[in-house]
PDB file of N, CA and C in Angstrom:
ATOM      1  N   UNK A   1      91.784 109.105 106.655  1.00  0.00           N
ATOM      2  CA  UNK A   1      93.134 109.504 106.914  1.00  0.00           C
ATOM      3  C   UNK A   1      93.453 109.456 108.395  1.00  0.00           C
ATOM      4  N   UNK A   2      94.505 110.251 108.696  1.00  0.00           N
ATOM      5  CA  UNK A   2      94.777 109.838 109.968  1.00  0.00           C
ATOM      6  C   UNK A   2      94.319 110.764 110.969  1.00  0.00           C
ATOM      7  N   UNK A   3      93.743 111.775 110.616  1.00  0.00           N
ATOM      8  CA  UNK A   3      93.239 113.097 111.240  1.00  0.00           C
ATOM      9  C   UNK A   3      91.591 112.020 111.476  1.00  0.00           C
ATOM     10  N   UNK A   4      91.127 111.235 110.903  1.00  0.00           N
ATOM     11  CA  UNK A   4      89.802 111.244 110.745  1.00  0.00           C
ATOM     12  C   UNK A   4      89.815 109.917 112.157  1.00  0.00           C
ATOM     13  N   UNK A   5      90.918 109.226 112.240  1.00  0.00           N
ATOM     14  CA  UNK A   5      90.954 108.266 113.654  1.00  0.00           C
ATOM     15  C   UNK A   5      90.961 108.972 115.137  1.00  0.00           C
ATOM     16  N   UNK A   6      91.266 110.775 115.118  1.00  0.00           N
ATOM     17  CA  UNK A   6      91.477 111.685 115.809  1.00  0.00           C
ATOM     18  C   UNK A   6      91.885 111.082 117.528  1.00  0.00           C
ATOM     19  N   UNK A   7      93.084 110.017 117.525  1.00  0.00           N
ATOM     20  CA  UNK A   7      93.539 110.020 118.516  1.00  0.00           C
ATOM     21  C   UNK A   7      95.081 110.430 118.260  1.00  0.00           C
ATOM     22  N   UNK A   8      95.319 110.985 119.340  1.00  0.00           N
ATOM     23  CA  UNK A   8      96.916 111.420 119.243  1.00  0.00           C
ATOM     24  C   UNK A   8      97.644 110.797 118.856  1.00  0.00           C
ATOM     25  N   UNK A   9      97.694 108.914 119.558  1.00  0.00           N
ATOM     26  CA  UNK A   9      98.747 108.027 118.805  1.00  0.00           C
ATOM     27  C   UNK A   9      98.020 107.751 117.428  1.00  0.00           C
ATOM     28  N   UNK A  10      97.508 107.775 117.117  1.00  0.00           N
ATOM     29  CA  UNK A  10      97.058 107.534 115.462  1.00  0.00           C
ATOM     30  C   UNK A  10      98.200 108.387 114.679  1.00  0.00           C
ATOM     31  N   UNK A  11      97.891 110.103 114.924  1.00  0.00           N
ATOM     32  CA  UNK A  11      98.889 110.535 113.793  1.00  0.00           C
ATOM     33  C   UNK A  11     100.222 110.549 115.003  1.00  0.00           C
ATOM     34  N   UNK A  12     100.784 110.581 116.339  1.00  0.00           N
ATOM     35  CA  UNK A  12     102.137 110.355 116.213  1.00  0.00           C
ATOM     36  C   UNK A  12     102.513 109.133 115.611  1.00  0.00           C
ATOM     37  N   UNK A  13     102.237 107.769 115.634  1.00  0.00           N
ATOM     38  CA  UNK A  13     102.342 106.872 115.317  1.00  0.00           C
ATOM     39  C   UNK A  13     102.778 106.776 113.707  1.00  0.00           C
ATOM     40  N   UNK A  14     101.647 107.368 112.925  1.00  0.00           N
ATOM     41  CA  UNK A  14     101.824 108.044 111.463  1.00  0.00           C
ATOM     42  C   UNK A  14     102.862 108.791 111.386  1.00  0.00           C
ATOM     43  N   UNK A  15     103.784 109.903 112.500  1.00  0.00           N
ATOM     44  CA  UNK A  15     104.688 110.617 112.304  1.00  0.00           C
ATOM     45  C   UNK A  15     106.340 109.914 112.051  1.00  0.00           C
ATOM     46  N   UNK A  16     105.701 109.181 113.437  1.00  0.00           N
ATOM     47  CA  UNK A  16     107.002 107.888 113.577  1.00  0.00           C
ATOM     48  C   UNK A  16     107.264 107.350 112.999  1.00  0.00           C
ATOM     49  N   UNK A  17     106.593 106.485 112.540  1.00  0.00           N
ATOM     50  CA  UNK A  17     106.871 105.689 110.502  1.00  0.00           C
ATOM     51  C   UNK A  17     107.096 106.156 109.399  1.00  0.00           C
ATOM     52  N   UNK A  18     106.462 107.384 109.619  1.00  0.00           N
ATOM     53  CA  UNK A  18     106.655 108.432 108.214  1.00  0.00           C
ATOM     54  C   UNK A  18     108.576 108.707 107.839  1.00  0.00           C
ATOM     55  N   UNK A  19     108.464 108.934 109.423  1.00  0.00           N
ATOM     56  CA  UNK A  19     110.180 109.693 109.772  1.00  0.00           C
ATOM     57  C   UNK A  19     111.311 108.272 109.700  1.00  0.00           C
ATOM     58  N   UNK A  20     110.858 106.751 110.617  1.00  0.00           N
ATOM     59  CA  UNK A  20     111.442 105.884 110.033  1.00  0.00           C
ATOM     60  C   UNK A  20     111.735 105.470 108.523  1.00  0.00           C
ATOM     61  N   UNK A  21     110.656 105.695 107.890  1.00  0.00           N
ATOM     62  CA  UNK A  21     110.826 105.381 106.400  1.00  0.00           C
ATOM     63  C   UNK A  21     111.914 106.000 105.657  1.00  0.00           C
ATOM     64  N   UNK A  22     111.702 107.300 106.056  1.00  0.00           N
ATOM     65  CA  UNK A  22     113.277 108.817 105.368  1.00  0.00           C
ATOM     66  C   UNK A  22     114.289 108.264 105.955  1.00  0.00           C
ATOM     67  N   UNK A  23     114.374 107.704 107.428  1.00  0.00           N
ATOM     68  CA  UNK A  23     115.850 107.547 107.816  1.00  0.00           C
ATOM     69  C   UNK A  23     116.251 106.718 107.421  1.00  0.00           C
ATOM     70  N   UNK A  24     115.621 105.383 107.003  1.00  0.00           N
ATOM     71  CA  UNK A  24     116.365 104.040 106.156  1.00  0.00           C
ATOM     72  C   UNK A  24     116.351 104.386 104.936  1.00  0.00           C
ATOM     73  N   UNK A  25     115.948 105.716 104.715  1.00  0.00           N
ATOM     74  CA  UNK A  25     116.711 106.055 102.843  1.00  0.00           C
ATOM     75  C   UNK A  25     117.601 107.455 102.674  1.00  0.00           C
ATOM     76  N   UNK A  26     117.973 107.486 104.259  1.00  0.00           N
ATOM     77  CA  UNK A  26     119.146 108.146 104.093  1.00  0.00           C
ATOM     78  C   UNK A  26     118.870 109.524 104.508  1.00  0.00           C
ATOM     79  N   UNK A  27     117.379 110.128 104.417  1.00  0.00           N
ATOM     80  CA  UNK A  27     117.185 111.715 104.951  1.00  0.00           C
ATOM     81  C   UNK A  27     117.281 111.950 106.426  1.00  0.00           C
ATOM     82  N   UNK A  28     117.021 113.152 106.548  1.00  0.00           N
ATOM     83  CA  UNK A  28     117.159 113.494 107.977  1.00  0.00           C
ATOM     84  C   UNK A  28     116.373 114.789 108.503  1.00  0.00           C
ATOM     85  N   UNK A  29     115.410 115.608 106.979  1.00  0.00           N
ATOM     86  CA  UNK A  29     114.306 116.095 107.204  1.00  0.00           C
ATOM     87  C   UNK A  29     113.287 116.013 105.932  1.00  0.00           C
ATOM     88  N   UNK A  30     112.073 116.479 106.819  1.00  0.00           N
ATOM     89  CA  UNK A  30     111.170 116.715 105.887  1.00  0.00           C
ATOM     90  C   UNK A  30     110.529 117.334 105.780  1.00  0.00           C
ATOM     91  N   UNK A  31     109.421 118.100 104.625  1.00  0.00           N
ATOM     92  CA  UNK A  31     109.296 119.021 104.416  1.00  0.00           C
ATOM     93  C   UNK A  31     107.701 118.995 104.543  1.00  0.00           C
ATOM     94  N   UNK A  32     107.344 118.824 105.345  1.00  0.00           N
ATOM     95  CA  UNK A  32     106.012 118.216 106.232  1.00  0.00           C
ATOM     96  C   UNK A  32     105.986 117.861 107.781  1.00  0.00           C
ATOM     97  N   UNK A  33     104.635 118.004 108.118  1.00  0.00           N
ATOM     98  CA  UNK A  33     103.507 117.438 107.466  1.00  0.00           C
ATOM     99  C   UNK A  33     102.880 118.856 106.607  1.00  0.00           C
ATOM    100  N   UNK A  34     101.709 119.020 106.156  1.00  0.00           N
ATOM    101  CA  UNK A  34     100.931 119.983 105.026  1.00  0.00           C
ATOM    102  C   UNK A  34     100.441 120.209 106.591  1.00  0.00           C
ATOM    103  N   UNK A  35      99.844 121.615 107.361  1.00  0.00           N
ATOM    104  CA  UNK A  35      99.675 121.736 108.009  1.00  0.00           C
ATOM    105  C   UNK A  35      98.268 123.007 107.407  1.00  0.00           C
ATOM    106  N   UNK A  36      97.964 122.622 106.389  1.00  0.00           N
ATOM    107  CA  UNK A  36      96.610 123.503 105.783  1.00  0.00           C
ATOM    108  C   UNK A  36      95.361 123.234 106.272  1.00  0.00           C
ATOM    109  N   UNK A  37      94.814 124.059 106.175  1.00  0.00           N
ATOM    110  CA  UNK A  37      93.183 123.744 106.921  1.00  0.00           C
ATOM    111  C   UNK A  37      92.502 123.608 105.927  1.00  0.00           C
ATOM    112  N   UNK A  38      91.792 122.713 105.507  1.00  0.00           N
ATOM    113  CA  UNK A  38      91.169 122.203 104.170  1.00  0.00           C
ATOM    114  C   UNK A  38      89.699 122.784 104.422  1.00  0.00           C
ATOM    115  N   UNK A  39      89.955 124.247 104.115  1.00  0.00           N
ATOM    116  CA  UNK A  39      88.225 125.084 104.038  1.00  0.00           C
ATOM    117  C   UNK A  39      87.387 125.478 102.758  1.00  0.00           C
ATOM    118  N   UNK A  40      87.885 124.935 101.616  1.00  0.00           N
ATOM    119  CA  UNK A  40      87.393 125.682 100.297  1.00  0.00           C
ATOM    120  C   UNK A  40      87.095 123.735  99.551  1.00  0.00           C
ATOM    121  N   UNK A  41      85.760 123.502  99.629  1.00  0.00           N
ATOM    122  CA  UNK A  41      85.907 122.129  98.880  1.00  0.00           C
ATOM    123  C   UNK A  41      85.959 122.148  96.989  1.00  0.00           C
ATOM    124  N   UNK A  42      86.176 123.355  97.109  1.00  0.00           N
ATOM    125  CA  UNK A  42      87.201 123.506  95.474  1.00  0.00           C
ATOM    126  C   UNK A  42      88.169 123.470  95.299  1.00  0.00           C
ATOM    127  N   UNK A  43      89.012 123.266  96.647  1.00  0.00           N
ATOM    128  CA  UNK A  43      90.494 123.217  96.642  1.00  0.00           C
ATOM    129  C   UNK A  43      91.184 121.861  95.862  1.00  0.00           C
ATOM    130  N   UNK A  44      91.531 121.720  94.840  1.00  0.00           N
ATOM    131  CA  UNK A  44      91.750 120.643  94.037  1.00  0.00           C
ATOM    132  C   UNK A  44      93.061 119.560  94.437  1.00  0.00           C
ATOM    133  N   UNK A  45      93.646 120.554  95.555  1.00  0.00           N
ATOM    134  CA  UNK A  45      95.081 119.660  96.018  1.00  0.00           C
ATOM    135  C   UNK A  45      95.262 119.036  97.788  1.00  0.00           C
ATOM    136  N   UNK A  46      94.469 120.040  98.227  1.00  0.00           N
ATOM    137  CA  UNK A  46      94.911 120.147  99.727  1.00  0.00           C
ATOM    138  C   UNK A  46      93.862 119.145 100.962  1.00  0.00           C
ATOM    139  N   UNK A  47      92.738 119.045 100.227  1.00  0.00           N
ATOM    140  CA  UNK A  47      91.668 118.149 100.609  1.00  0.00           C
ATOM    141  C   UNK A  47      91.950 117.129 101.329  1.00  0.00           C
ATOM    142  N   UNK A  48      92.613 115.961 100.831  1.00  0.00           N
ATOM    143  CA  UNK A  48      92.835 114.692 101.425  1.00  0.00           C
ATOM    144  C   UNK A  48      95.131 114.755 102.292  1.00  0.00           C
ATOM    145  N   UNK A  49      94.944 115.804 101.622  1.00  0.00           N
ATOM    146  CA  UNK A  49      96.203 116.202 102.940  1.00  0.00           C
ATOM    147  C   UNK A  49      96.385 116.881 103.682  1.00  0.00           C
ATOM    148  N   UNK A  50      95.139 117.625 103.803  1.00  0.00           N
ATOM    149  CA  UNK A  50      94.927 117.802 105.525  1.00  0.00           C
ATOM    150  C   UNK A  50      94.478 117.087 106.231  1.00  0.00           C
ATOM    151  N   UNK A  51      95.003 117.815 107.754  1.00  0.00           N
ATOM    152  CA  UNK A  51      94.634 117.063 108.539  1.00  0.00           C
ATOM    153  C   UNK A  51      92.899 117.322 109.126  1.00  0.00           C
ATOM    154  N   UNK A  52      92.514 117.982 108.135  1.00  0.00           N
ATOM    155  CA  UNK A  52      91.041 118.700 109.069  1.00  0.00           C
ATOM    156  C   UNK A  52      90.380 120.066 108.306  1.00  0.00           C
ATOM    157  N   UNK A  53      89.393 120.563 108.210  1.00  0.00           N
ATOM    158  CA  UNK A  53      88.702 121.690 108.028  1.00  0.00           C
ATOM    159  C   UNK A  53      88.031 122.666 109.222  1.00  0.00           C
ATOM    160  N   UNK A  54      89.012 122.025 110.196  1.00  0.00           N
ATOM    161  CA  UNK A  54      89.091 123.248 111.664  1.00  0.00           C
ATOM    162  C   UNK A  54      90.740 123.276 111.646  1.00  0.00           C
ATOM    163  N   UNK A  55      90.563 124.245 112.395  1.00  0.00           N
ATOM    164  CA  UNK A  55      91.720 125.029 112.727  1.00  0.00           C
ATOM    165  C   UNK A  55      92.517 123.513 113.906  1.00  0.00           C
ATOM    166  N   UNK A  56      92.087 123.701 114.795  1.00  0.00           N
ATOM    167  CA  UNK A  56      92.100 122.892 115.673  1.00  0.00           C
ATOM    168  C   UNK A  56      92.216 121.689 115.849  1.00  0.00           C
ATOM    169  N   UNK A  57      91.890 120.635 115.164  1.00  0.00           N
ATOM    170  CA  UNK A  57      91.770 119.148 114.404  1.00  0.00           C
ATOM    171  C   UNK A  57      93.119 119.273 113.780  1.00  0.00           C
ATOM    172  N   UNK A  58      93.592 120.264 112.913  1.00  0.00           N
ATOM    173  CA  UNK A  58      94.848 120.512 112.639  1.00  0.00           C
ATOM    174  C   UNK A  58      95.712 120.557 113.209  1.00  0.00           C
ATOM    175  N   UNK A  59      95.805 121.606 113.788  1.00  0.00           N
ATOM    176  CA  UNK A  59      96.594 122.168 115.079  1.00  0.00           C
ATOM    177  C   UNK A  59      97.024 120.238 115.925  1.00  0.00           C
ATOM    178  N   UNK A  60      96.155 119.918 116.599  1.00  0.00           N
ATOM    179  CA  UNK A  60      96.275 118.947 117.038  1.00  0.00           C
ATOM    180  C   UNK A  60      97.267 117.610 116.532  1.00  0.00           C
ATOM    181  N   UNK A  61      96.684 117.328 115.639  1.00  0.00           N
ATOM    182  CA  UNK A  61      97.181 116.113 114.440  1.00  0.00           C
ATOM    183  C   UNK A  61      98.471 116.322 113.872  1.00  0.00           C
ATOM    184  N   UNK A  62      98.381 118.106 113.596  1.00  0.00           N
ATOM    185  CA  UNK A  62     100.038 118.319 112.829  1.00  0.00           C
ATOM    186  C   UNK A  62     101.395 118.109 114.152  1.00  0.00           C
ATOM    187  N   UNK A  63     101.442 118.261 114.911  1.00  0.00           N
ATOM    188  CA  UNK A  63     101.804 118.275 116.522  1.00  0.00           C
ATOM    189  C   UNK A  63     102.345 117.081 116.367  1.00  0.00           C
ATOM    190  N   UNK A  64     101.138 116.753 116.680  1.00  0.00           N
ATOM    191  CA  UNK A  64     101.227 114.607 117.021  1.00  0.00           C
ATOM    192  C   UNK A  64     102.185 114.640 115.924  1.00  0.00           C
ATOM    193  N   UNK A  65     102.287 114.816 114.903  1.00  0.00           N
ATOM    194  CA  UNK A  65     103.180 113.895 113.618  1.00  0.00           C
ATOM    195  C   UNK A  65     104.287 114.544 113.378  1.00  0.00           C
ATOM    196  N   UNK A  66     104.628 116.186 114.184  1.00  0.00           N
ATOM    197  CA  UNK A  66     105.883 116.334 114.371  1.00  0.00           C
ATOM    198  C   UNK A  66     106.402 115.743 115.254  1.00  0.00           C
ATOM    199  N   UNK A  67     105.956 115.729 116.580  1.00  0.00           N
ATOM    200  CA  UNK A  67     106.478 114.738 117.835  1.00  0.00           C
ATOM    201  C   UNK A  67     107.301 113.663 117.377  1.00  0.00           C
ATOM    202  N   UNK A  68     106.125 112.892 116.315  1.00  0.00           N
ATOM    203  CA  UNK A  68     106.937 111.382 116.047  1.00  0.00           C
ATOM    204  C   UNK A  68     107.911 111.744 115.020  1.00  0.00           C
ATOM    205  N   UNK A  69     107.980 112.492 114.435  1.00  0.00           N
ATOM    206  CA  UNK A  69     108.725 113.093 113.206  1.00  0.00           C
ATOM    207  C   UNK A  69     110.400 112.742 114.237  1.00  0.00           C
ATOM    208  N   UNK A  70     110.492 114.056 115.498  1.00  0.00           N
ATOM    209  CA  UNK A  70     111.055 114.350 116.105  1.00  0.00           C
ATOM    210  C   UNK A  70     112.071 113.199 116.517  1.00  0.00           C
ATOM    211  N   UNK A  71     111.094 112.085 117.344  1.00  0.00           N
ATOM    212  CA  UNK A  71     111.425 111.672 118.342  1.00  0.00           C
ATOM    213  C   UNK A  71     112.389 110.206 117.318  1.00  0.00           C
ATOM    214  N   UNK A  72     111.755 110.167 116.062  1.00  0.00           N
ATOM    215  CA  UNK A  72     112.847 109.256 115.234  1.00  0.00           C
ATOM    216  C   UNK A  72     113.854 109.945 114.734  1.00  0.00           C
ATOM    217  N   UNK A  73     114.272 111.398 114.797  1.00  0.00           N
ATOM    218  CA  UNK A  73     115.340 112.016 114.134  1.00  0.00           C
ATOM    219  C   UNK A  73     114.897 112.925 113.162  1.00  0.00           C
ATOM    220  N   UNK A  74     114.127 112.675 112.818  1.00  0.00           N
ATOM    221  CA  UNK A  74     113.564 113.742 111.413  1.00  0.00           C
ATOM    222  C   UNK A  74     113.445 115.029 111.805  1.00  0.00           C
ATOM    223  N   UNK A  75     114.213 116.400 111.133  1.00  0.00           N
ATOM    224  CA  UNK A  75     113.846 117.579 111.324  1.00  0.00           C
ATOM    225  C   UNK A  75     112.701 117.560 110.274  1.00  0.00           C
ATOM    226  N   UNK A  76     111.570 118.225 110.374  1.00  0.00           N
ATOM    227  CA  UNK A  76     110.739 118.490 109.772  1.00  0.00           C
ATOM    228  C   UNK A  76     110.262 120.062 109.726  1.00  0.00           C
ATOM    229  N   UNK A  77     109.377 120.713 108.770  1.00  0.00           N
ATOM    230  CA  UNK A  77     108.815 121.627 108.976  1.00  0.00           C
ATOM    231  C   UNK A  77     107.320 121.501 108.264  1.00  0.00           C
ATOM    232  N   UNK A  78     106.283 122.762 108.578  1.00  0.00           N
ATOM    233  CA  UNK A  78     105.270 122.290 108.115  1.00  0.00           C
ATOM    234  C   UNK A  78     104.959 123.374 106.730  1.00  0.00           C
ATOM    235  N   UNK A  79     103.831 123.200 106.258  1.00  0.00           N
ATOM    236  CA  UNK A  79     104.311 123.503 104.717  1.00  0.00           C
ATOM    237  C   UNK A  79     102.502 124.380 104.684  1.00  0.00           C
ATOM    238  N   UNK A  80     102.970 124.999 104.496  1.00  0.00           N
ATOM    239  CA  UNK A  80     101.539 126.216 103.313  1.00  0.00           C
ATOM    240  C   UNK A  80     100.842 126.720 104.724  1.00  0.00           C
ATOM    241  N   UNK A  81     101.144 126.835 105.766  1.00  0.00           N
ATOM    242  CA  UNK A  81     100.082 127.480 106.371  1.00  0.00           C
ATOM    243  C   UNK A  81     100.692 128.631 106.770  1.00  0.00           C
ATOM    244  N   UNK A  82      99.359 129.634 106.760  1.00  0.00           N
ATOM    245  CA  UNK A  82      98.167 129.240 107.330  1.00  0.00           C
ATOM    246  C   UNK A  82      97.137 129.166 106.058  1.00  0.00           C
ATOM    247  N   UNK A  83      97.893 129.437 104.324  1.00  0.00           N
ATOM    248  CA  UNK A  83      96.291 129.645 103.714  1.00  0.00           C
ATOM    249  C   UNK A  83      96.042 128.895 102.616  1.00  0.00           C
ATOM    250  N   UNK A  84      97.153 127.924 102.139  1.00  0.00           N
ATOM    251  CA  UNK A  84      97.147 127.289 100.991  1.00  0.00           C
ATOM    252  C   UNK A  84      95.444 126.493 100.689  1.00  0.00           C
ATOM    253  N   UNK A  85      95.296 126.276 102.103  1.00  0.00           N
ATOM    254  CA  UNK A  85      93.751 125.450 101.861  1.00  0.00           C
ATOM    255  C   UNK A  85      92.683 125.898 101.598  1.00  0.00           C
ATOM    256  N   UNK A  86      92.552 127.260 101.386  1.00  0.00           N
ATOM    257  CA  UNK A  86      91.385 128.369 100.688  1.00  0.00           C
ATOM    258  C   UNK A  86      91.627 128.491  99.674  1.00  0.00           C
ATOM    259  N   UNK A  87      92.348 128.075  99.024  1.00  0.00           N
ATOM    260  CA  UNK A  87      92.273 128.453  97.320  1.00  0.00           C
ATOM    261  C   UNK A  87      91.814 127.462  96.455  1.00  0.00           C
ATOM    262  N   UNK A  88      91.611 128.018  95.130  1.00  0.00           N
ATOM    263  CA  UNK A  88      90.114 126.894  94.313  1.00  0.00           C
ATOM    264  C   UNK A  88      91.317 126.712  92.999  1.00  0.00           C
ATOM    265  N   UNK A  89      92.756 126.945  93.101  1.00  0.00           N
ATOM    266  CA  UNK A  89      93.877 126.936  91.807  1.00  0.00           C
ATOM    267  C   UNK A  89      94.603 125.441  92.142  1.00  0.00           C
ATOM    268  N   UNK A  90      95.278 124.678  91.613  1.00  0.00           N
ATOM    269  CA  UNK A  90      96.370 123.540  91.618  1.00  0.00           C
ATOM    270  C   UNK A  90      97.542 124.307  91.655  1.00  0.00           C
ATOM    271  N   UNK A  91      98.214 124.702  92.398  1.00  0.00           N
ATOM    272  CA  UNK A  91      99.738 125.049  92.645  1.00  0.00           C
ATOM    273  C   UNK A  91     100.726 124.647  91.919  1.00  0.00           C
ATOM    274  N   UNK A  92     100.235 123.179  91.379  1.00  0.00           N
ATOM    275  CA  UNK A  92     101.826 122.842  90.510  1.00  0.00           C
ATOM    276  C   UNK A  92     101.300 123.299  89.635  1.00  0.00           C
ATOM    277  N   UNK A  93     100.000 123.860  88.797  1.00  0.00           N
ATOM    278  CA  UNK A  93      99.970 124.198  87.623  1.00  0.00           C
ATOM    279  C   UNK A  93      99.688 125.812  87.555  1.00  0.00           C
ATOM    280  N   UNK A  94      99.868 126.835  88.130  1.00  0.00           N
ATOM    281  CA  UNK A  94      99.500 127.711  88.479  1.00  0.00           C
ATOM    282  C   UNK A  94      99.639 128.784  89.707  1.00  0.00           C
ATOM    283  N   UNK A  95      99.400 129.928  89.786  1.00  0.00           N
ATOM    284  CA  UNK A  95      99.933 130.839  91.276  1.00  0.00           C
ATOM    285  C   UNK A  95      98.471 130.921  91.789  1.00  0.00           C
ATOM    286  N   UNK A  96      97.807 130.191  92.554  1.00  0.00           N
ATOM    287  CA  UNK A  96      96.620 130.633  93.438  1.00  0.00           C
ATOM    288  C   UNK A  96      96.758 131.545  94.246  1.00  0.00           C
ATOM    289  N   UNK A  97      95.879 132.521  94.549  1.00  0.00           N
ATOM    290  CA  UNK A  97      95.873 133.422  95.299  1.00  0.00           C
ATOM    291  C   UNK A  97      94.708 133.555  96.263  1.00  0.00           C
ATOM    292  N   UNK A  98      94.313 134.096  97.466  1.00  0.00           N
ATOM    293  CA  UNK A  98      93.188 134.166  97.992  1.00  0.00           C
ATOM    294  C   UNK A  98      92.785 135.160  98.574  1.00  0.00           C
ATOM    295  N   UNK A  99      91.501 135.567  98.247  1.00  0.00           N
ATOM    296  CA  UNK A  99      90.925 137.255  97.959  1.00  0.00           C
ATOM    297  C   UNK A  99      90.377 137.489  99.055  1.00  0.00           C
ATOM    298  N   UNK A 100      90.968 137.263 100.790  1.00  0.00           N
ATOM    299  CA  UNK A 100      90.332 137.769 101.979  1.00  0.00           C
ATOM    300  C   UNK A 100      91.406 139.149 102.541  1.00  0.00           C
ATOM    301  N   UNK A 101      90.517 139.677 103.399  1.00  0.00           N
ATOM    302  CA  UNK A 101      91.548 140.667 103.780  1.00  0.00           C
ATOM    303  C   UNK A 101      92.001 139.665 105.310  1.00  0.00           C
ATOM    304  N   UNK A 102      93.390 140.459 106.005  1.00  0.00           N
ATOM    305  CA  UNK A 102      93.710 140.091 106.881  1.00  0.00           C
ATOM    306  C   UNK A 102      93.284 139.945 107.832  1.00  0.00           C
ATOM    307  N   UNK A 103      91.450 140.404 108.287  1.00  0.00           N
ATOM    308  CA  UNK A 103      91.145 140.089 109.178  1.00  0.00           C
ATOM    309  C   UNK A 103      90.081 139.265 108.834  1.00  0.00           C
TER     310      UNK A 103
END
């Protein structure tokens, strides 16, 4: 993926095209990137759409692909964080929940 080329223009580049693609079909945001930290490898959804299983690798990559998001017009936002990527449930089929305390 594009987290795994871990240079900045890799995912702005990915952001920029992503966001060109919506504007020649008419949008003007999106509801991304998935900005989850992929830490539970039972997680059945979130795995190959994150950007990473650090905090940081994330942090980084989700950035880059708002930038390009940005800089073609696309309002964007980012989606499930901080915990969607610890859970071992499928979301479209079900309410996952995850059993840590807040600290």
């Amino acid at each position: 993926g594009v987290a795994a080329s871990a240079t900045v223009d890799a995912s702005y580049r990915f952001g920029k095209a992503m966001a060109s693609e919506l504007c020649a079909m008419g949008f003007n945001m999106a509801f991304g990137p998935c900005m989850d930290v992929n830490t539970n490898p039972d997680n059945p959804i979130i795995g190959p759409r994150s950007f990473g299983s650090s905090p940081d690798s994330v942090i980084t990559s989700g950035v880059d692909v708002l930038h390009g998001f940005r800089d073609a017009g696309i309002i964007s936002t980012v989606k499930h964080f901080p915990g969607h990527g610890d859970t071992k449930d499928d979301s479209h089929t079900g309410l996952p929940s995850i059993q840590h305390d807040k600290e």
